[in-house]
PDB file of N, CA and C in Angstrom:
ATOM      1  N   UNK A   1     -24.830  20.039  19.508  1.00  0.00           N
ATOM      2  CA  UNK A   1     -24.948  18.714  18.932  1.00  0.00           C
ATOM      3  C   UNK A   1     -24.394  18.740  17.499  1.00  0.00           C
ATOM      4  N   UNK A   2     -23.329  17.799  17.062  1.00  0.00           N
ATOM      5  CA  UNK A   2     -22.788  17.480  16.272  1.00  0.00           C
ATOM      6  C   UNK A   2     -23.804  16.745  15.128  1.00  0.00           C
ATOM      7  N   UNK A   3     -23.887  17.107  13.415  1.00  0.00           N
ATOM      8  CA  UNK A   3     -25.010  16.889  12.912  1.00  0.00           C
ATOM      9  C   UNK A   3     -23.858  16.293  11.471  1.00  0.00           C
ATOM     10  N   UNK A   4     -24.360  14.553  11.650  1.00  0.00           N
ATOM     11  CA  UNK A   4     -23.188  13.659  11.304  1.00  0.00           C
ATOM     12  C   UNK A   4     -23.403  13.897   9.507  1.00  0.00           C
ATOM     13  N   UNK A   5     -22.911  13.974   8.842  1.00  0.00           N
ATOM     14  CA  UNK A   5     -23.330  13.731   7.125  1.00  0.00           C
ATOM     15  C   UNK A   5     -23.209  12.354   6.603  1.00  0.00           C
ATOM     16  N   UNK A   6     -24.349  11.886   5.725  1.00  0.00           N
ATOM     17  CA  UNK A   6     -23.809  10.084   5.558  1.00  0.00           C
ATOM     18  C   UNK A   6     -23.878  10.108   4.565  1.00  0.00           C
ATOM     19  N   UNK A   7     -24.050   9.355   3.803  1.00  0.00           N
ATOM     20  CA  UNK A   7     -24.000   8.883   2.156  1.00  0.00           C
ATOM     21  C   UNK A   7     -24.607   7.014   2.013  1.00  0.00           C
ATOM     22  N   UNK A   8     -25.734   7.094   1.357  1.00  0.00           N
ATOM     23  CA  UNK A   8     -25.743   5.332   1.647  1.00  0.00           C
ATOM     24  C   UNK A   8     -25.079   4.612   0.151  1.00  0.00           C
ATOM     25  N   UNK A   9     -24.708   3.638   0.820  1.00  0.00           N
ATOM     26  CA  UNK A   9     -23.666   3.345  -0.590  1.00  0.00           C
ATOM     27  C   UNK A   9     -24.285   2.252  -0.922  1.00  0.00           C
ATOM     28  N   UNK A  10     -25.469   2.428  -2.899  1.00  0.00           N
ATOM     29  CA  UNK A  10     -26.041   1.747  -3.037  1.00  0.00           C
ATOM     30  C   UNK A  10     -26.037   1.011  -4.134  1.00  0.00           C
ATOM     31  N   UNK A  11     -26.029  -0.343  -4.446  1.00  0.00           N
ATOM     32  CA  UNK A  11     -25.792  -0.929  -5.557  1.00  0.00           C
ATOM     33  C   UNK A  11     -26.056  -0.256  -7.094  1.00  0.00           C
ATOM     34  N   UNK A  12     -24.977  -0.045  -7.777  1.00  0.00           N
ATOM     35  CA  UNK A  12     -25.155   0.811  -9.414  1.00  0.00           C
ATOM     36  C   UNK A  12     -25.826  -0.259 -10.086  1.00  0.00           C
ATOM     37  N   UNK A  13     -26.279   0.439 -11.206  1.00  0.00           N
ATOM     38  CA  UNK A  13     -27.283  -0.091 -11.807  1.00  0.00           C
ATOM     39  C   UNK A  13     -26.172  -0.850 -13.226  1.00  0.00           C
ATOM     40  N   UNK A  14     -26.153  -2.118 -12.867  1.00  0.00           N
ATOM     41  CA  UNK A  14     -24.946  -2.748 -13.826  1.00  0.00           C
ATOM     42  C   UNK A  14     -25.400  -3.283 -15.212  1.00  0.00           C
ATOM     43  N   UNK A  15     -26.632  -2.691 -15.667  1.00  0.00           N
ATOM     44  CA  UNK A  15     -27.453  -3.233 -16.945  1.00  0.00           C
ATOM     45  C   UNK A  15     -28.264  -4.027 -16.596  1.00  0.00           C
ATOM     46  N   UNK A  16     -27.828  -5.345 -17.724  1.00  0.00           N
ATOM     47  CA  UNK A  16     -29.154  -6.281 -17.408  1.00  0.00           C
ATOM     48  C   UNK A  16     -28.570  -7.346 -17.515  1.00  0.00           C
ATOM     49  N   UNK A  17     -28.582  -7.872 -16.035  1.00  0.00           N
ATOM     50  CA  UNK A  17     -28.069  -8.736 -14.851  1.00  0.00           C
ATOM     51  C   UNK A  17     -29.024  -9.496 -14.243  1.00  0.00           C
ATOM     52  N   UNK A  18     -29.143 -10.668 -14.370  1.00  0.00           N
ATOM     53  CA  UNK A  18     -30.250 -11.676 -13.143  1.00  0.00           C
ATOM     54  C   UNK A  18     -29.609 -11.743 -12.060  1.00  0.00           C
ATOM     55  N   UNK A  19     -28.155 -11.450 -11.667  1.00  0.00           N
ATOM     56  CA  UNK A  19     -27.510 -12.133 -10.341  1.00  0.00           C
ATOM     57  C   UNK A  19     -26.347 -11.016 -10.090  1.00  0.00           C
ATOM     58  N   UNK A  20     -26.631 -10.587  -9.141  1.00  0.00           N
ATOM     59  CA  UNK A  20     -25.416  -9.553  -8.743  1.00  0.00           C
ATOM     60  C   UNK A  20     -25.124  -9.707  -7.025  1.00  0.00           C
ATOM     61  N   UNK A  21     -23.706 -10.093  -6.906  1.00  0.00           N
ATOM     62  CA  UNK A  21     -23.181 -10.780  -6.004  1.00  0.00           C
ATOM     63  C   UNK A  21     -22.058  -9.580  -4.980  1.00  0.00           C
ATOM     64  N   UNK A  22     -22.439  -9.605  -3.565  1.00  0.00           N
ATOM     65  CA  UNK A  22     -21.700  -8.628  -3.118  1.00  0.00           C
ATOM     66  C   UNK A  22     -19.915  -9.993  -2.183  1.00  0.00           C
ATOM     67  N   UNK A  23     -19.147  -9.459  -3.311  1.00  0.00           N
ATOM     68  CA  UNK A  23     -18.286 -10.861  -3.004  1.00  0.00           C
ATOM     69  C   UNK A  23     -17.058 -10.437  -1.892  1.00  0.00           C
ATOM     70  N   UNK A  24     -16.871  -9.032  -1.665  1.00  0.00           N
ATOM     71  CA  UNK A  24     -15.739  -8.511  -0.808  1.00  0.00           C
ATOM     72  C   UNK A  24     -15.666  -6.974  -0.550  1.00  0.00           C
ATOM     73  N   UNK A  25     -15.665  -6.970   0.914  1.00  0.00           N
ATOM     74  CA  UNK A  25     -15.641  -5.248   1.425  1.00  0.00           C
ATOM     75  C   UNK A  25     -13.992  -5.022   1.511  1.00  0.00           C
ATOM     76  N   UNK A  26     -13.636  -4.148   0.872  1.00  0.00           N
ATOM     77  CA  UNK A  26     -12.481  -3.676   1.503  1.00  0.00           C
ATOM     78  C   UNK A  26     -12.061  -2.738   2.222  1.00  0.00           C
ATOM     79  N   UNK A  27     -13.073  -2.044   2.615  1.00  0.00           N
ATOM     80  CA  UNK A  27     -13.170  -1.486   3.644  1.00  0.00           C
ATOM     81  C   UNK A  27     -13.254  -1.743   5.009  1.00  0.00           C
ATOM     82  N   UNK A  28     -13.115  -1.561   6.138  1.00  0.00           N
ATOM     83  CA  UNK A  28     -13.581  -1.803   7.467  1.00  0.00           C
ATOM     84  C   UNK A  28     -14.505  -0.727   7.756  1.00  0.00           C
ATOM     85  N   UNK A  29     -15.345  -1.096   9.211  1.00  0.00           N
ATOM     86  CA  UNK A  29     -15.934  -0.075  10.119  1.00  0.00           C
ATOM     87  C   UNK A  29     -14.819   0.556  10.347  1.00  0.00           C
ATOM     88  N   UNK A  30     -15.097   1.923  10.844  1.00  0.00           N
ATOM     89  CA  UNK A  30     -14.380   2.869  11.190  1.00  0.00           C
ATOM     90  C   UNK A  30     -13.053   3.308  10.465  1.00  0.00           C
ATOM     91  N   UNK A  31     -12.657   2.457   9.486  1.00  0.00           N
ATOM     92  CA  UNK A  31     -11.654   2.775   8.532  1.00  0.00           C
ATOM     93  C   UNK A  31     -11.796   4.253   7.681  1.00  0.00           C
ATOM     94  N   UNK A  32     -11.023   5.122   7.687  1.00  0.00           N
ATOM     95  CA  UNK A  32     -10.919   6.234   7.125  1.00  0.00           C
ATOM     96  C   UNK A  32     -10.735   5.768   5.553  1.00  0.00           C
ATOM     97  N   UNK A  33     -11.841   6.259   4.800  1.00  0.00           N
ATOM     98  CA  UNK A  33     -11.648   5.966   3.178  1.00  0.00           C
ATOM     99  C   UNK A  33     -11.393   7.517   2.574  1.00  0.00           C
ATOM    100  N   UNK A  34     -10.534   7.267   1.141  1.00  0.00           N
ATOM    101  CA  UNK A  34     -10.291   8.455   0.027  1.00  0.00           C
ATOM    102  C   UNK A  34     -11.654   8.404  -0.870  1.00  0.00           C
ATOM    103  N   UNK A  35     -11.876   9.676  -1.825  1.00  0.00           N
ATOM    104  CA  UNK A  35     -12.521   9.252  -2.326  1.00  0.00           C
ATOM    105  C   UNK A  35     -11.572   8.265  -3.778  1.00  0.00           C
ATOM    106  N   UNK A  36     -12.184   7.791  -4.078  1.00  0.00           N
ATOM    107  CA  UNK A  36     -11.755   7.227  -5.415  1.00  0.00           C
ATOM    108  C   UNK A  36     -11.587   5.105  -4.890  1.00  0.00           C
ATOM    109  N   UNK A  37     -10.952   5.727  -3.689  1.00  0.00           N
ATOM    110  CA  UNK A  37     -10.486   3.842  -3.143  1.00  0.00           C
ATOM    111  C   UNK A  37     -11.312   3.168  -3.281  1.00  0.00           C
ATOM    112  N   UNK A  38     -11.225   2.098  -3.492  1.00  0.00           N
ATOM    113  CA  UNK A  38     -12.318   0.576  -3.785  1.00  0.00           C
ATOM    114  C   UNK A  38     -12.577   0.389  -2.318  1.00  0.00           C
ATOM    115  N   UNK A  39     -14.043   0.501  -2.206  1.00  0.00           N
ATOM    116  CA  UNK A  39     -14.347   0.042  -0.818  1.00  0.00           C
ATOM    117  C   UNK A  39     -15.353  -1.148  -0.753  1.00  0.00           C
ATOM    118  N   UNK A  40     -15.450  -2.061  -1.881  1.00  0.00           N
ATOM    119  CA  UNK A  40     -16.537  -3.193  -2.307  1.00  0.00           C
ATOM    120  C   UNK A  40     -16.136  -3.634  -3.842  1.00  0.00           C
ATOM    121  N   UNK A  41     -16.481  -4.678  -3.747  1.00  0.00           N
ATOM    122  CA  UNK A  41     -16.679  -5.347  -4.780  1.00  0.00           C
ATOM    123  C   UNK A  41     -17.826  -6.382  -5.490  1.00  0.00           C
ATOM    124  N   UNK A  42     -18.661  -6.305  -6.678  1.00  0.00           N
ATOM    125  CA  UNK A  42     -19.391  -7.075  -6.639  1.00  0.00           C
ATOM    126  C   UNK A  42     -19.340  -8.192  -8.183  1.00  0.00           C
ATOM    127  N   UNK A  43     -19.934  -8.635  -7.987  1.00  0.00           N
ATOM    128  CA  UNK A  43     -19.591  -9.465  -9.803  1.00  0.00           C
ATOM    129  C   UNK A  43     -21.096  -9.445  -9.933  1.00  0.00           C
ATOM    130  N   UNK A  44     -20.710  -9.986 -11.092  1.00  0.00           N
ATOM    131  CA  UNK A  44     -22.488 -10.503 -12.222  1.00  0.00           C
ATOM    132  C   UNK A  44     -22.214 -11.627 -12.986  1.00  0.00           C
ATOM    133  N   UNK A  45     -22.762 -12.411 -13.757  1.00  0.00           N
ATOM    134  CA  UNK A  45     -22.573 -13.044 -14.612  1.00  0.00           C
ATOM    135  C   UNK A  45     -21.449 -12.672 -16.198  1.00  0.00           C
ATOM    136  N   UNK A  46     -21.679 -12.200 -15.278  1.00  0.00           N
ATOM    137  CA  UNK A  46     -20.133 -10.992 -16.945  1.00  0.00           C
ATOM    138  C   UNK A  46     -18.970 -10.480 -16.647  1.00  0.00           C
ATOM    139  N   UNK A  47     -18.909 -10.177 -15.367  1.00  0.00           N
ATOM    140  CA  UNK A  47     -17.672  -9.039 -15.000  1.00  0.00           C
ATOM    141  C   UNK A  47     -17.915  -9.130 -13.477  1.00  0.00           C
ATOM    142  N   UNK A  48     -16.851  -8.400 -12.773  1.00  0.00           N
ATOM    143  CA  UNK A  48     -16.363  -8.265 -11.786  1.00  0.00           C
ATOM    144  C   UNK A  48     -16.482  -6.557 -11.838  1.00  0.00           C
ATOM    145  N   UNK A  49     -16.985  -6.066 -10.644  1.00  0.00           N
ATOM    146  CA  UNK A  49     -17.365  -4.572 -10.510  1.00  0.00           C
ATOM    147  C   UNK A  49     -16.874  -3.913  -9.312  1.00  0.00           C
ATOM    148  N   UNK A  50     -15.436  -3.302  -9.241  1.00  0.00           N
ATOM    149  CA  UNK A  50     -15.356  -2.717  -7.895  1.00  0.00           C
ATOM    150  C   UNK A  50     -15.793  -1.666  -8.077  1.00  0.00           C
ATOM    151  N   UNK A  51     -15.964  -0.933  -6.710  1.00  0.00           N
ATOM    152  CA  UNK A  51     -16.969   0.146  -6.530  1.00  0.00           C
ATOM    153  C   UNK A  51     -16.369   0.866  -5.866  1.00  0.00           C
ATOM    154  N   UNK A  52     -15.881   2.420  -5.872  1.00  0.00           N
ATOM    155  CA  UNK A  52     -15.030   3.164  -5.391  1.00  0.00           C
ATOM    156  C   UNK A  52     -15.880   4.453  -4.458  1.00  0.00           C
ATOM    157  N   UNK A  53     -15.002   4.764  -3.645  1.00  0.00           N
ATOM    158  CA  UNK A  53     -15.981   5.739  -2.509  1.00  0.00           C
ATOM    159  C   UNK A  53     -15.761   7.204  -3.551  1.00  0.00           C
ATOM    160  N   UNK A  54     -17.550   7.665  -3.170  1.00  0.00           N
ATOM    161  CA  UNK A  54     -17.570   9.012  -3.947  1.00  0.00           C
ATOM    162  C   UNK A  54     -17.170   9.930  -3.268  1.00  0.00           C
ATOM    163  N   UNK A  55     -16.445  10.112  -1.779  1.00  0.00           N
ATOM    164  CA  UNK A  55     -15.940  11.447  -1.247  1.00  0.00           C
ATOM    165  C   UNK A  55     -15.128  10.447  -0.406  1.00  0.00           C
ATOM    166  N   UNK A  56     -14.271  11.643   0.122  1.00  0.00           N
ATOM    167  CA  UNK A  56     -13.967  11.063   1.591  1.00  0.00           C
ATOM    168  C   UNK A  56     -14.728  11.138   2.803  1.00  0.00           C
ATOM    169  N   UNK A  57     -14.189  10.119   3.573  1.00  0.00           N
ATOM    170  CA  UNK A  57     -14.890  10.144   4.708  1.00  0.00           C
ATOM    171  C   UNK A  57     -14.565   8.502   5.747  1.00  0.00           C
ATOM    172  N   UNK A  58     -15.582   8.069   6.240  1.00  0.00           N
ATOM    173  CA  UNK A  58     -15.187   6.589   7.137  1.00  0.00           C
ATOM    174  C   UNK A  58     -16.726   5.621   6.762  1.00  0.00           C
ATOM    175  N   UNK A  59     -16.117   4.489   6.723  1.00  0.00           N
ATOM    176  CA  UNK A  59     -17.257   3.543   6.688  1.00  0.00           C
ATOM    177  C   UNK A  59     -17.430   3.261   8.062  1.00  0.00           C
ATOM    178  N   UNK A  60     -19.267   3.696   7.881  1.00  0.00           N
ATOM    179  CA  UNK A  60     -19.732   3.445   9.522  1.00  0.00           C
ATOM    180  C   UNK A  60     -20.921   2.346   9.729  1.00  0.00           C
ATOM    181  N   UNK A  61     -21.360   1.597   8.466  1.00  0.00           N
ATOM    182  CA  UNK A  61     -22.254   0.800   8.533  1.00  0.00           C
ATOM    183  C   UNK A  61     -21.662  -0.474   7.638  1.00  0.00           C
ATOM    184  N   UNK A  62     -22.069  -1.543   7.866  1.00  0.00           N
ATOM    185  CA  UNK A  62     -21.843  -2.543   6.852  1.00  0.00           C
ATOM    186  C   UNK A  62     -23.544  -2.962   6.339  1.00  0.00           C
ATOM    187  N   UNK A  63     -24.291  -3.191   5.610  1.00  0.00           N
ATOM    188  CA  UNK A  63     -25.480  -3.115   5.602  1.00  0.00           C
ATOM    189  C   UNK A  63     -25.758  -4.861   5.008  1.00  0.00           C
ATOM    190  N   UNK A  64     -24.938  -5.464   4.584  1.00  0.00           N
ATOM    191  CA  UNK A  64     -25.153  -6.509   3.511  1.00  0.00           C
ATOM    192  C   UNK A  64     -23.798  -7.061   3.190  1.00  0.00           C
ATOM    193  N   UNK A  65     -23.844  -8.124   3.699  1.00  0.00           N
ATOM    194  CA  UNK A  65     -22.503  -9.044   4.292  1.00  0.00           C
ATOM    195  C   UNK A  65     -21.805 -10.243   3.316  1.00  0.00           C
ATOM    196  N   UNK A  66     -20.667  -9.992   2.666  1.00  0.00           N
ATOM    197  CA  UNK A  66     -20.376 -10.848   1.881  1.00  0.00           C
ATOM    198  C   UNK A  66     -20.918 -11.744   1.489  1.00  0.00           C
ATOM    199  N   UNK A  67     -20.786 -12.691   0.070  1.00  0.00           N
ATOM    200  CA  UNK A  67     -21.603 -13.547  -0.396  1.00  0.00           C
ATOM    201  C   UNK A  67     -23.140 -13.452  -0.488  1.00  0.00           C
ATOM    202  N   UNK A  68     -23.831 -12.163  -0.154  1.00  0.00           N
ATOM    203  CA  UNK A  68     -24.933 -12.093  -0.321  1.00  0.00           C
ATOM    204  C   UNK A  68     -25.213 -11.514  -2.110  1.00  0.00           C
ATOM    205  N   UNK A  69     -26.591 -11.989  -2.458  1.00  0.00           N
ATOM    206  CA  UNK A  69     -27.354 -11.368  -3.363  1.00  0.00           C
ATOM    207  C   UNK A  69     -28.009 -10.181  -3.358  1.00  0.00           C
ATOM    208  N   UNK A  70     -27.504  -9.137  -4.050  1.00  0.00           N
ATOM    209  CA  UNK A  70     -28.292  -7.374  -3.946  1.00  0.00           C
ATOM    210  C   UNK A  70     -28.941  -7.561  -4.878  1.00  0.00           C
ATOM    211  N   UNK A  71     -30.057  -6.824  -4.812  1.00  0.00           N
ATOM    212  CA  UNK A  71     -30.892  -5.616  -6.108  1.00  0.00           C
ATOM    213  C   UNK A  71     -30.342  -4.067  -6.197  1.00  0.00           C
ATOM    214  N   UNK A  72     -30.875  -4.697  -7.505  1.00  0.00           N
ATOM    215  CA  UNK A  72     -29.987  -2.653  -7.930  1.00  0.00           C
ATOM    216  C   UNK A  72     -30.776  -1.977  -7.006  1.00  0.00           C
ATOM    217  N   UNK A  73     -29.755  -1.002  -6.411  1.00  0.00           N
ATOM    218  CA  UNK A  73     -30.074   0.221  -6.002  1.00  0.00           C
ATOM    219  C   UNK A  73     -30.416  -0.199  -4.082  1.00  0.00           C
ATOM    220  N   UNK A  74     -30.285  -1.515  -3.986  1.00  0.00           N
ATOM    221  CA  UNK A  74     -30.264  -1.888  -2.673  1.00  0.00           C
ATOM    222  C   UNK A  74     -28.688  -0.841  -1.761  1.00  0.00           C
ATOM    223  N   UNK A  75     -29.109  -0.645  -0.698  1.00  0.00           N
ATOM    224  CA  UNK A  75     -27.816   0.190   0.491  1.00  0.00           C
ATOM    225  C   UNK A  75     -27.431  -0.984   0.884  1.00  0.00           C
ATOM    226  N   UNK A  76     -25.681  -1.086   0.463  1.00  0.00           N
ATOM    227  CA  UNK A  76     -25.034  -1.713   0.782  1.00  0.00           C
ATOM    228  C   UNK A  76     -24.338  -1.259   1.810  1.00  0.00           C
ATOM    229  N   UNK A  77     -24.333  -0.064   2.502  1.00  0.00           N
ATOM    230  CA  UNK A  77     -23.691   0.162   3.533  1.00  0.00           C
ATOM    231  C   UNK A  77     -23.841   1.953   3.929  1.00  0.00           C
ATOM    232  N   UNK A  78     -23.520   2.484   4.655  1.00  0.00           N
ATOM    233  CA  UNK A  78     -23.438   3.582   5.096  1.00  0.00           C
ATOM    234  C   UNK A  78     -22.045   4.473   5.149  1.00  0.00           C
ATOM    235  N   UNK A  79     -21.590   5.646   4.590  1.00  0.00           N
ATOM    236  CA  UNK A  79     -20.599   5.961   4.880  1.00  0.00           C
ATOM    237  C   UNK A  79     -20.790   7.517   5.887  1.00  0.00           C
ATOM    238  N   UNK A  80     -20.098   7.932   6.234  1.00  0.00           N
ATOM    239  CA  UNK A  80     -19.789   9.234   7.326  1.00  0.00           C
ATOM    240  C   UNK A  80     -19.040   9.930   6.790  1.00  0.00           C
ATOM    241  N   UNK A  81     -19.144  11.316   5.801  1.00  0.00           N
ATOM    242  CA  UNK A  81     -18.663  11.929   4.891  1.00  0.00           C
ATOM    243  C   UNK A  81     -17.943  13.189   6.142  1.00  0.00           C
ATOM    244  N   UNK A  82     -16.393  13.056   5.028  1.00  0.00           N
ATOM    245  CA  UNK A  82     -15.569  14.189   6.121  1.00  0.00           C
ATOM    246  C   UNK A  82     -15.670  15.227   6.131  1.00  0.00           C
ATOM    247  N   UNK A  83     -15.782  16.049   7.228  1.00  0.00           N
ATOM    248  CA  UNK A  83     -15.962  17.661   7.332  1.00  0.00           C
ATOM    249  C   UNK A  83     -15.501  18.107   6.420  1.00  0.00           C
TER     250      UNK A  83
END
């Protein structure tokens, strides 16, 4: 049995923010990501925040679906880190 490695990919802590907005995945399911590539994007009342994958690997979950409202540190998604 194959013993999968994940990573949950969870909202950074962007200061001090009342409204933090998850506005675009650029990632797909099953899409093979680098590390470094923008695989999300979120804004705040101040700025615009893309969010880049910390290894390689594939996005295997979507957890929290455009136009929604996160809390820090909420899992925005799941990734499947490469051998």
């Amino acid at each position: 049995m194959e013993i999968k490695k994940i990573f949950e990919l969870k909202t950074p802590d962007l200061g001090d923010t009342e409204k933090i907005e998850l506005i675009k995945w650029y990632a797909k399911i099953g899409e093979p990501i680098k590390e470094g590539q923008e695989i999300l994007e979120l804004v705040t009342d101040k700025a615009a925040f893309p969010v880049e994958a910390p290894m390689d690997g594939m996005l295997a979950e979507i957890r929290v679906p455009e136009g929604s409202v996160v809390q820090k540190y909420e899992i925005l998604g799941v990734m499947e880190l490469a051998s």
